[in-house]
Structure formats: structure tokens, C-alpha cells
Protein backbone atom coordinates (compact mmCIF):
# COMPACT_ATOMS: atom_id res chain seq x y z
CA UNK A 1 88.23 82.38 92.83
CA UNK A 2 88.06 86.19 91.73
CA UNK A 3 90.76 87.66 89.10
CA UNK A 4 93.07 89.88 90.29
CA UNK A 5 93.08 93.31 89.46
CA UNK A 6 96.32 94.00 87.61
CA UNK A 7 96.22 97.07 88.95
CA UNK A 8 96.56 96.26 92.52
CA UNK A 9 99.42 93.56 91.35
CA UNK A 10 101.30 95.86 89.64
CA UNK A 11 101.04 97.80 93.07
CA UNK A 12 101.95 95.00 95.05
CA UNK A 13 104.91 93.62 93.34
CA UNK A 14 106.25 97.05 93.50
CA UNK A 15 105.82 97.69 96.96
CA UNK A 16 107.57 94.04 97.28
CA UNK A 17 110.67 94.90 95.21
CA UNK A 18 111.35 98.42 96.84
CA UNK A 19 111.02 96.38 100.20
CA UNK A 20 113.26 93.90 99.29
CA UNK A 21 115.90 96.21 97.28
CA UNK A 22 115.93 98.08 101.55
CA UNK A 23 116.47 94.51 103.17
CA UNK A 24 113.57 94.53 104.89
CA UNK A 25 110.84 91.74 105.84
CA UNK A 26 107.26 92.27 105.70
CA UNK A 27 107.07 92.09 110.11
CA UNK A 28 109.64 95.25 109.60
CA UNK A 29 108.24 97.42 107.25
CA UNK A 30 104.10 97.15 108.43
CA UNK A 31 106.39 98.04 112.05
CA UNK A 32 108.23 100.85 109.87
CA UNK A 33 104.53 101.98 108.57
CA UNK A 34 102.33 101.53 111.70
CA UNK A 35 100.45 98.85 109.41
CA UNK A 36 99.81 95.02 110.06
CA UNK A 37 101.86 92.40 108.48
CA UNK A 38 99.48 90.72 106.77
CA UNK A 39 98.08 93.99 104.96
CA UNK A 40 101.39 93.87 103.83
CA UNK A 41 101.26 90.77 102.73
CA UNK A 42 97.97 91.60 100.87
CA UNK A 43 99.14 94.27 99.70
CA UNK A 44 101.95 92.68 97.72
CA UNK A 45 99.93 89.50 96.74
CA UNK A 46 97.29 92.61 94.95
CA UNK A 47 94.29 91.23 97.34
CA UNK A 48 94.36 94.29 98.76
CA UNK A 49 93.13 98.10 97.70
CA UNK A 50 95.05 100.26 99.92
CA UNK A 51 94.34 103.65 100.63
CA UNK A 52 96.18 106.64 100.11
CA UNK A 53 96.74 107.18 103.66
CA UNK A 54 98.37 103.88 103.67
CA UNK A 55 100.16 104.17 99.96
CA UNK A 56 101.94 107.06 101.80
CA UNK A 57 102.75 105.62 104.93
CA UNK A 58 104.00 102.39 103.02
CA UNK A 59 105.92 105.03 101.25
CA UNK A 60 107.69 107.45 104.18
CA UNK A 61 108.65 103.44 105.74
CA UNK A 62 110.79 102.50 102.72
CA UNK A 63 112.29 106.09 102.55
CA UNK A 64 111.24 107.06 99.25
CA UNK A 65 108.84 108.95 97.65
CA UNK A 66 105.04 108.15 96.97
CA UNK A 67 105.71 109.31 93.29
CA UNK A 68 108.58 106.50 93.06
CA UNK A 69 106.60 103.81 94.42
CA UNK A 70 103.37 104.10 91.86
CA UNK A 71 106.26 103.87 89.34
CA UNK A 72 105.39 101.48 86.34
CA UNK A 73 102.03 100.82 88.05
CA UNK A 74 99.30 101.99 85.39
């Protein structure tokens, strides 16, 4: 099994607490983002390498911005 990058779980646990803190499921915000759930679900497990198209988008869905997402992920 590969390591995961602690970048990309840093990332992902982030994107899963700001989701959670709005009351939102995965199913709403990939609908909220125009993304699929399970890149969501990637995304917050850190299997996943998003773009920055998609940072943003994942971003403008939770209503905040890009800057306060990457917080605490470095």
C-alpha cells in the first residue's frame, strides 16, 4: 500500500472539517462544487491531488475563501 502524502491529508481533513462545521454531506457539497462525490471523498481521505481549478471550486461551495481553506496545510 503507498504512504500518504501528508500534504494531501492535511488538505483533506481540512476540506472535511470546513464541510462538516457548514452541515453538509459529501453528495451536497461535490453537488455545491460541480464535482463527483467520490473525488470528494478522495479528496478528504488525501488519495487525491486536486487541482487548483477544483481547490477553488471546493472553495466558492463551502462559502469561504481559497486562502482559508489551505489554512494549517503546509
Amino acid at each position: 500500500m503507498a504512504k500518504r502524502d501528508p500534504l494531501l491529508a492535511a488538505f483533506g481533513l481540512r476540506v472535511r472539517q470546513q464541510r462538516e462545521a457548514k452541515g453538509l454531506t459529501q453528495e451536497q457539497l461535490a453537488e455545491r462544487a460541480d464535482l463527483d462525490r467520490t473525488y470528494i471523498s478522495d479528496i478528504e481521505r488525501g488519495s487525491r491531488n486536486p487541482g487548483i481549478r477544483n481547490v477553488i471550486r471546493i472553495a466558492r461551495a463551502l462559502g469561504i475563501p481559497t486562502a482559508k481553506l489551505l489554512e494549517g496545510v503546509d
